[in-house]
C-alpha atoms as a PDB file:
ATOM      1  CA  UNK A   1       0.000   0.000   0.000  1.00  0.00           C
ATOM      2  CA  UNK A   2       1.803   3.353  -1.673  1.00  0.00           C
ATOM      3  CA  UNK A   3       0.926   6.824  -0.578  1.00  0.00           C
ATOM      4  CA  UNK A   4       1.792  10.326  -0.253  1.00  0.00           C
ATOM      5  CA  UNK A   5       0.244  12.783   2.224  1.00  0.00           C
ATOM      6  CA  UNK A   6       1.256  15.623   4.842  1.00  0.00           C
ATOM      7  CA  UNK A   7       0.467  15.010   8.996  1.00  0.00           C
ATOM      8  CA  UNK A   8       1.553  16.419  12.209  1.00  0.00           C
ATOM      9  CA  UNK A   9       4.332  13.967  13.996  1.00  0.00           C
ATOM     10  CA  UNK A  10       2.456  13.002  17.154  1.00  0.00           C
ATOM     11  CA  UNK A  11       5.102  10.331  18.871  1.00  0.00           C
ATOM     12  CA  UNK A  12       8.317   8.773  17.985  1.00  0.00           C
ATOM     13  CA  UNK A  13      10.655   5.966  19.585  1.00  0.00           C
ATOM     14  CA  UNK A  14      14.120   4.627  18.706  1.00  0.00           C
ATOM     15  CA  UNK A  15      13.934   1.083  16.739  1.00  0.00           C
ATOM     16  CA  UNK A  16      17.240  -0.782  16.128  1.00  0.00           C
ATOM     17  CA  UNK A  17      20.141   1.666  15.855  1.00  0.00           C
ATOM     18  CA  UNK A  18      19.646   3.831  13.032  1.00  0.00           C
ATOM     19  CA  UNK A  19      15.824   3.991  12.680  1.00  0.00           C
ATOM     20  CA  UNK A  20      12.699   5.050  14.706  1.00  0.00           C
ATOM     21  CA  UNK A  21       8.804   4.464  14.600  1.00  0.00           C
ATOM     22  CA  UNK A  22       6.715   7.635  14.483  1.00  0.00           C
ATOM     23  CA  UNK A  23       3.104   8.134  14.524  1.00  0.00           C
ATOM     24  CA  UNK A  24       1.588  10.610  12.534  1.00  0.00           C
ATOM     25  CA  UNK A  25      -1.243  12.239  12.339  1.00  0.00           C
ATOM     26  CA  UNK A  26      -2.362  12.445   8.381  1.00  0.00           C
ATOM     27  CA  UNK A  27      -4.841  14.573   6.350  1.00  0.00           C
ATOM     28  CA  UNK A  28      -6.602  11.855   4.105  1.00  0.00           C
ATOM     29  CA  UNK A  29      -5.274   8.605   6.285  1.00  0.00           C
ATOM     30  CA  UNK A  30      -5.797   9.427   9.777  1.00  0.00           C
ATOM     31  CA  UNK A  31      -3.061   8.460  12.378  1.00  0.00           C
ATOM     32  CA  UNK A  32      -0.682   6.231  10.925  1.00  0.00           C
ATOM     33  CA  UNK A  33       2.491   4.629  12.456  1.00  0.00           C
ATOM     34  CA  UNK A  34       6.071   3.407  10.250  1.00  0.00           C
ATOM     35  CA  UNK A  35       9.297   2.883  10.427  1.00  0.00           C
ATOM     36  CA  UNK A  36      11.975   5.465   9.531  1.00  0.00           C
ATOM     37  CA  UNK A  37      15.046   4.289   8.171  1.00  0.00           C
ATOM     38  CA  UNK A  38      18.032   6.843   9.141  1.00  0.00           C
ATOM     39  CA  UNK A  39      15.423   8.304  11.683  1.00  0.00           C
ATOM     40  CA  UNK A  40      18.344   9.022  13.975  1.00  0.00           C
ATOM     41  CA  UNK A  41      21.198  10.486  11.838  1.00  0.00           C
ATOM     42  CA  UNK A  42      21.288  14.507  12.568  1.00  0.00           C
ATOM     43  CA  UNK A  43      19.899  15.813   9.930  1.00  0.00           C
ATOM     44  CA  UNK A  44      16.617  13.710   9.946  1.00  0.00           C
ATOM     45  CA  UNK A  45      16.567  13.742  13.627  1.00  0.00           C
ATOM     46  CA  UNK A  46      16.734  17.607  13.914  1.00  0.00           C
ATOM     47  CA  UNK A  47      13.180  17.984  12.357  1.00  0.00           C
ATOM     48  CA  UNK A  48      11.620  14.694  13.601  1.00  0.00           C
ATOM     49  CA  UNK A  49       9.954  16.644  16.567  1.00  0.00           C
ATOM     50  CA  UNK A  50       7.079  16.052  18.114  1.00  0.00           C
ATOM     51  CA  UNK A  51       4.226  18.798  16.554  1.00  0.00           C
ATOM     52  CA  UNK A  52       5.805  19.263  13.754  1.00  0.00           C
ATOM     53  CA  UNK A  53       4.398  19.103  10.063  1.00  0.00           C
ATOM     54  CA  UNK A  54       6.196  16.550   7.864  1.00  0.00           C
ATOM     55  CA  UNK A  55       5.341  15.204   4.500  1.00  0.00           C
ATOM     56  CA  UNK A  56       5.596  11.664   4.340  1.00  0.00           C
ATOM     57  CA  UNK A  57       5.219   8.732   1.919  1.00  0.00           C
ATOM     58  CA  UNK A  58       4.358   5.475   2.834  1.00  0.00           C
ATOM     59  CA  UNK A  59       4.835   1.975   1.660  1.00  0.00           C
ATOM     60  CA  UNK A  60       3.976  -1.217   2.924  1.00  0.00           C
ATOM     61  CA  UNK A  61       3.228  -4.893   1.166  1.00  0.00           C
ATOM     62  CA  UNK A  62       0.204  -5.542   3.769  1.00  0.00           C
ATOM     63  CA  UNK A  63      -2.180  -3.606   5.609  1.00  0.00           C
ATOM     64  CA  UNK A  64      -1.368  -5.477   8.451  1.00  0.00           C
ATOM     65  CA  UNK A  65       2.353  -4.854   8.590  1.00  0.00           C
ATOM     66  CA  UNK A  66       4.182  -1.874   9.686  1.00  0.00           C
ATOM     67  CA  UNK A  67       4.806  -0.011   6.918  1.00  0.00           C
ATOM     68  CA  UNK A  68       7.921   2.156   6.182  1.00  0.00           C
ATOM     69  CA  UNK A  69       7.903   6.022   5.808  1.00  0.00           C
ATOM     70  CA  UNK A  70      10.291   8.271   4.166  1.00  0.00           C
ATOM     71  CA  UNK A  71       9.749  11.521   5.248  1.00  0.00           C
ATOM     72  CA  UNK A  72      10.385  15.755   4.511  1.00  0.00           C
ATOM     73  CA  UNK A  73       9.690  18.682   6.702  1.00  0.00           C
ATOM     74  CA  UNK A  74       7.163  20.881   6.192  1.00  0.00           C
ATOM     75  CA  UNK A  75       6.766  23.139   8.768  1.00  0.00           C
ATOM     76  CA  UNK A  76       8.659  23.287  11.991  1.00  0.00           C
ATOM     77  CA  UNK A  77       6.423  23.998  14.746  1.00  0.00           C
ATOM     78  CA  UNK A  78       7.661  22.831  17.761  1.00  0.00           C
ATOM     79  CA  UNK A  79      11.047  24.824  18.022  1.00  0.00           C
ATOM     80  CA  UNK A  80       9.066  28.297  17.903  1.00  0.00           C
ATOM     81  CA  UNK A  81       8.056  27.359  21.482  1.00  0.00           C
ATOM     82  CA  UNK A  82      10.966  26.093  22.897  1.00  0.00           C
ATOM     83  CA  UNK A  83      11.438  29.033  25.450  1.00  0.00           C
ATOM     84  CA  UNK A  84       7.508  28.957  26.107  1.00  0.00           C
ATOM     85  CA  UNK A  85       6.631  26.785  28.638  1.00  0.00           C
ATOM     86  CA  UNK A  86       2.679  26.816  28.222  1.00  0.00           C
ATOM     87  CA  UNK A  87       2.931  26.618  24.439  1.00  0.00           C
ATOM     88  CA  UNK A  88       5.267  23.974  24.474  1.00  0.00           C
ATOM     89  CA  UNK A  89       2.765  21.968  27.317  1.00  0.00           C
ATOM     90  CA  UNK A  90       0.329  22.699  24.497  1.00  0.00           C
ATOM     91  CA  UNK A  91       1.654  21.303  21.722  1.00  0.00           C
ATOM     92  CA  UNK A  92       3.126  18.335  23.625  1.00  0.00           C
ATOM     93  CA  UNK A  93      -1.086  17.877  25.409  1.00  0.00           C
ATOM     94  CA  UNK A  94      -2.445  18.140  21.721  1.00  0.00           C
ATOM     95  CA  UNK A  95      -0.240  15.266  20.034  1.00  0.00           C
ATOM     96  CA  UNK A  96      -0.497  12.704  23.088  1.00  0.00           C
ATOM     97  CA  UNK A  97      -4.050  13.291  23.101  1.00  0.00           C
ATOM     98  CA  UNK A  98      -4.234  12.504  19.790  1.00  0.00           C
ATOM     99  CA  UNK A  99      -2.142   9.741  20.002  1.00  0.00           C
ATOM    100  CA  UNK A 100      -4.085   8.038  22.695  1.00  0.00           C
ATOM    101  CA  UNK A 101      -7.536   8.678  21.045  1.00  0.00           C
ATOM    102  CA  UNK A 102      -7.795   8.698  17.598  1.00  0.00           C
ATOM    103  CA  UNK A 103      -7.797   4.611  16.278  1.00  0.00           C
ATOM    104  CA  UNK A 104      -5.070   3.376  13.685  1.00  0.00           C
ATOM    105  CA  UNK A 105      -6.069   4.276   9.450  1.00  0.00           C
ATOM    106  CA  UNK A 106      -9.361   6.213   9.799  1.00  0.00           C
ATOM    107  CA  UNK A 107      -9.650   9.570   8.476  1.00  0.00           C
ATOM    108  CA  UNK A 108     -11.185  12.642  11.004  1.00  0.00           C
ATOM    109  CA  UNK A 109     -10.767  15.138   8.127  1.00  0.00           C
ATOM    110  CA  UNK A 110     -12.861  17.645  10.303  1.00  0.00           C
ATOM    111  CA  UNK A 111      -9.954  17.078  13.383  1.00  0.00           C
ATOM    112  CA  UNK A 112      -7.505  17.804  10.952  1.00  0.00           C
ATOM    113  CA  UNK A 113      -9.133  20.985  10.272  1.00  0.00           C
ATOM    114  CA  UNK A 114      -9.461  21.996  13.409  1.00  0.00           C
ATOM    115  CA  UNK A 115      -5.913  21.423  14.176  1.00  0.00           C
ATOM    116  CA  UNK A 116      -4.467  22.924  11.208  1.00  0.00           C
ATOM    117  CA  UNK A 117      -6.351  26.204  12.404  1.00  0.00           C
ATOM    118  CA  UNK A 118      -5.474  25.951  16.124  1.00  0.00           C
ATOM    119  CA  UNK A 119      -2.029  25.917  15.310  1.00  0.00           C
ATOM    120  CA  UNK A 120      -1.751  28.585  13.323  1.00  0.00           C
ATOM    121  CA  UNK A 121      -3.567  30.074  16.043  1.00  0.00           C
ATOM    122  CA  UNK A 122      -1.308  29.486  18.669  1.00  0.00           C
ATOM    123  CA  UNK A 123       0.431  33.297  18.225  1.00  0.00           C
ATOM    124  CA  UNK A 124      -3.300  34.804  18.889  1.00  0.00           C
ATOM    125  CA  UNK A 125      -3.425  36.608  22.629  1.00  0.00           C
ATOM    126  CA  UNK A 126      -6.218  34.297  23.457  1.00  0.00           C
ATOM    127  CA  UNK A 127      -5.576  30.609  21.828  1.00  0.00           C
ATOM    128  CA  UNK A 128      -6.020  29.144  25.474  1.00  0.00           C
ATOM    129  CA  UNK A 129      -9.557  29.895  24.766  1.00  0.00           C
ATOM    130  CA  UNK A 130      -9.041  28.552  21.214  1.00  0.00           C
ATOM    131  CA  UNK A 131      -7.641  25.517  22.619  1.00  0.00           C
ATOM    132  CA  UNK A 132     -10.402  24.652  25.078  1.00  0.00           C
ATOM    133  CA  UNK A 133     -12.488  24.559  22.279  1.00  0.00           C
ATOM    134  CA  UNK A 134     -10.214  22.869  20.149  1.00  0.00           C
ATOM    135  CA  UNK A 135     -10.853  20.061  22.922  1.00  0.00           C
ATOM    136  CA  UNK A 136     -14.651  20.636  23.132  1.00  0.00           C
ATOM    137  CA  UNK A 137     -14.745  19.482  19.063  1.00  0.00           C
ATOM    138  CA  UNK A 138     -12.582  16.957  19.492  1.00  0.00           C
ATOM    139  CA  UNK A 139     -15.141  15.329  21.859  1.00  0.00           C
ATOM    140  CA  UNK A 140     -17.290  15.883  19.854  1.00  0.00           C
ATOM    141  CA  UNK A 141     -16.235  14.477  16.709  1.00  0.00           C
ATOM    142  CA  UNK A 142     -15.273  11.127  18.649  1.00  0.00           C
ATOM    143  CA  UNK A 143     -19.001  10.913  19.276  1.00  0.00           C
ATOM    144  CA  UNK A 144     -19.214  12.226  22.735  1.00  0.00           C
ATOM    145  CA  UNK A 145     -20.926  15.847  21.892  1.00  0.00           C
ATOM    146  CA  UNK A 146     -22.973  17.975  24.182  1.00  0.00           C
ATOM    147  CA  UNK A 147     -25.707  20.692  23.347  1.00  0.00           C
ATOM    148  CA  UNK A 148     -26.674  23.390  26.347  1.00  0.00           C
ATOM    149  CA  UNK A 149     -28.677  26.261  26.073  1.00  0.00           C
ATOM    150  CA  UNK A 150     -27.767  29.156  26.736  1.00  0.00           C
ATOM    151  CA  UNK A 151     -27.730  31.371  29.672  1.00  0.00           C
ATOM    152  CA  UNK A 152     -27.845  34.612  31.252  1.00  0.00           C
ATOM    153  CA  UNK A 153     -26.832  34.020  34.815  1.00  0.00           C
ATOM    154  CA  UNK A 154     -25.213  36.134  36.674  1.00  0.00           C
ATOM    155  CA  UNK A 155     -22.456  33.010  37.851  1.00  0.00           C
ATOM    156  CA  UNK A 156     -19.774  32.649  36.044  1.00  0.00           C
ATOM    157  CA  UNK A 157     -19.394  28.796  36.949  1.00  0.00           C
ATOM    158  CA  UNK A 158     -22.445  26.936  36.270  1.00  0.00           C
ATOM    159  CA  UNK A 159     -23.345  23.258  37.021  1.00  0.00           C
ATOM    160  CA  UNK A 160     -24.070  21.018  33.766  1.00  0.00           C
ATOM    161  CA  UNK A 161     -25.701  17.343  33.889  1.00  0.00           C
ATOM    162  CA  UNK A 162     -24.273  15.545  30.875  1.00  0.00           C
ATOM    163  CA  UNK A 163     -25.168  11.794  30.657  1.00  0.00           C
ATOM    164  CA  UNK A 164     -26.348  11.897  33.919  1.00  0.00           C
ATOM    165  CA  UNK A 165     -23.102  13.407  35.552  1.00  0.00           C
ATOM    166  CA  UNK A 166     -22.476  16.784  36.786  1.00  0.00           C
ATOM    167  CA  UNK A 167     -20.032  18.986  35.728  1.00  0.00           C
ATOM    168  CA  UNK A 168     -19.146  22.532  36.517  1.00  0.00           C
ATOM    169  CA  UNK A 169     -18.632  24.735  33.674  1.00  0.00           C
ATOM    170  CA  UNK A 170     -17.437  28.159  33.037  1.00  0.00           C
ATOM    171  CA  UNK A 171     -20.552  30.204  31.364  1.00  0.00           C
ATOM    172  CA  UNK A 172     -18.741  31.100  28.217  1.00  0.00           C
ATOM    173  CA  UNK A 173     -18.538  27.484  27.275  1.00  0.00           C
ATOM    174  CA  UNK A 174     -22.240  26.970  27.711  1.00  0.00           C
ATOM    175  CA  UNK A 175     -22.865  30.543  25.971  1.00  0.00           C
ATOM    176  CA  UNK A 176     -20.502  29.344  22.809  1.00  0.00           C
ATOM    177  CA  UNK A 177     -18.448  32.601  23.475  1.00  0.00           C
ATOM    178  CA  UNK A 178     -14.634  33.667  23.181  1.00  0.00           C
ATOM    179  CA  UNK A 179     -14.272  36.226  26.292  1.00  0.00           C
ATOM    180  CA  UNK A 180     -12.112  39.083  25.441  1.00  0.00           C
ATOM    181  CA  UNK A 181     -10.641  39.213  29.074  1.00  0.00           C
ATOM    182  CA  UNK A 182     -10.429  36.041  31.280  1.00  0.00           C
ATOM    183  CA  UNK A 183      -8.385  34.959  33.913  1.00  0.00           C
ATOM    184  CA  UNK A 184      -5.905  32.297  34.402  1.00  0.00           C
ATOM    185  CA  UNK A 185      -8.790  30.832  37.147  1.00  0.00           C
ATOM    186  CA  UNK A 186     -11.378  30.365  34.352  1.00  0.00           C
ATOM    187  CA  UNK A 187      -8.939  28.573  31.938  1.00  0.00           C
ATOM    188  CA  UNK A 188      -8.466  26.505  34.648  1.00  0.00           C
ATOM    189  CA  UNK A 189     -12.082  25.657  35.284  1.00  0.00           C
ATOM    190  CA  UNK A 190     -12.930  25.211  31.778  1.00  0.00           C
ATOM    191  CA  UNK A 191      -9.357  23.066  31.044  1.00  0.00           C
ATOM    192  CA  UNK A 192     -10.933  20.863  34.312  1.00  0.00           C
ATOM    193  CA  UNK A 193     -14.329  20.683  32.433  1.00  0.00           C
ATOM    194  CA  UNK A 194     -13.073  19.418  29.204  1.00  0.00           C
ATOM    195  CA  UNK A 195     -10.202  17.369  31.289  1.00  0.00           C
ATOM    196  CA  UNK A 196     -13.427  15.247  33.610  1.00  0.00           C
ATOM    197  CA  UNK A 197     -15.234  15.191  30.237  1.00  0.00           C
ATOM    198  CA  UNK A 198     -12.857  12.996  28.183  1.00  0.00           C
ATOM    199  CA  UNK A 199     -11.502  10.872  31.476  1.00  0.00           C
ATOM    200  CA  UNK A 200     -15.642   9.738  32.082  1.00  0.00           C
ATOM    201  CA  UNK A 201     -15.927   9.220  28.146  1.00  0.00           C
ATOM    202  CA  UNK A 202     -12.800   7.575  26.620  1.00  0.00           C
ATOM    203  CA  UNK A 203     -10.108   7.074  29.273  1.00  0.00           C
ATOM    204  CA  UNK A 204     -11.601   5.565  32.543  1.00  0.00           C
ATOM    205  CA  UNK A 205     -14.044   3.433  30.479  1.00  0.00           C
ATOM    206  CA  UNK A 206     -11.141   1.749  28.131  1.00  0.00           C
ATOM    207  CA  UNK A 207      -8.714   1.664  31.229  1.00  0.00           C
ATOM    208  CA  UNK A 208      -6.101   4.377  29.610  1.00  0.00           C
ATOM    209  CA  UNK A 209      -4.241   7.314  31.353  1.00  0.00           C
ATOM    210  CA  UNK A 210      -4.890  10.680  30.650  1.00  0.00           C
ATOM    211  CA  UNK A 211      -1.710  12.037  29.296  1.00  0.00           C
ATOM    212  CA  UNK A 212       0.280  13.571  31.517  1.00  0.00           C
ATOM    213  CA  UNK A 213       1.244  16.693  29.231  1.00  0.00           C
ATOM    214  CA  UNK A 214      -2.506  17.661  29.432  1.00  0.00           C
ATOM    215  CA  UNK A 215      -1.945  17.481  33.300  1.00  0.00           C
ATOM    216  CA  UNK A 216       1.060  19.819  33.299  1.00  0.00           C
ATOM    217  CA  UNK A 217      -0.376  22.110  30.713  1.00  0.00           C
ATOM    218  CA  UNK A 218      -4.035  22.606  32.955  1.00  0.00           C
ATOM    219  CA  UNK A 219      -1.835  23.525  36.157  1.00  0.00           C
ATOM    220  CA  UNK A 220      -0.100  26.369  34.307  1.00  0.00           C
ATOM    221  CA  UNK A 221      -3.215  28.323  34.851  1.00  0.00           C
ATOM    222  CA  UNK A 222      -3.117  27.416  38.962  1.00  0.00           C
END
């Protein structure tokens, strides 16, 4: 099976001495996983990190094998936050989550557009707020969606019963709003919301561990 496409690199780990496995993220394939020959030498190394946008192209004999990946940067993402410790917890909490959730070959073109605009939104003043909701569709698109309506309480912290379990939600989410001013406090309410939301839908009930670069990014706003 021969193909070309373009993906963000969401984990990598050494295989023999010169070669690694990555997992990638793909447009039209979904999250794939190969082996990369010379993975390890400098100059492939150097842009085999973890966010960034590679083009790849694949070949394997069967489905079923692990197929091998030859692979070009595209964009280098993850060095522009190197020196930022929230962005970089970001980027890191947006890969593994992908990594753990998404299943093997099937294509989420609508996650794939999301991400493609929430990192180029990543320089905006407010893409915590961006990448809350980033998380919200992400849920939802993996079949766990919610609808609320909305609200004009005075509280800024409301209580939500989803599936029969009760969550407490900052008021913009319910409202479908971007706040213009917000404090590190509410990211952290609304980063516990989505955080209780997926651990009750996808990791308690298939026995997986939240990642633990979503944990370390949500207590950057305590």
């Amino acid at each position: 099976m021969n193909w070309e496409d373009e993906g963000y690199l969401l984990s990598k780990k050494k295989f023999r001495e010169n070669a690694v496995i990555i997992s990638v993220f793909t447009q039209k394939f979904g999250k794939v996983s190969g082996i990369v020959y010379g993975g390890t030498s400098r100059k492939v190394k150097n842009y085999l990190q973890i966010g960034n946008k590679i083009f790849i192209i694949h070949n394997s004999k069967s489905r079923n094998k692990l197929g091998y990946l030859k692979t070009e940067i595209i964009e280098a993402i993850s060095p522009r936050y190197f020196d930022d410790k929230k962005r970089s917890y970001v980027l890191l909490s947006i890969t593994e989550l992908l990594n753990s959730l998404l299943p093997d070959e099937e294509t989420y073109k609508n996650i794939y557009i999301s991400l493609n605009n929430l990192i180029k939104s990543l320089e905006n003043k407010n893409w915590p707020i961006l990448y809350l909701y980033w998380e919200i569709n992400l849920i939802k698109e993996l079949g766990f969606g919610f609808k609320t309506d909305k609200t004009s309480s005075s509280k800024e912290i409301l209580s939500l019963n989803i599936d029969n379990v009760l969550y407490k939600v900052p008021k913009f989410i319910i409202n479908e709003e971007i706040p213009e001013n917000y404090s590190k406090e509410t990211i952290y309410q609304a980063l516990s919301f989505t955080r209780n939301l997926m651990l009750n839908k996808f990791y308690l009930p298939n026995n997986l561990f939240l990642p633990k670069s979503r944990i370390v990014f949500e207590n950057c706003f305590i």
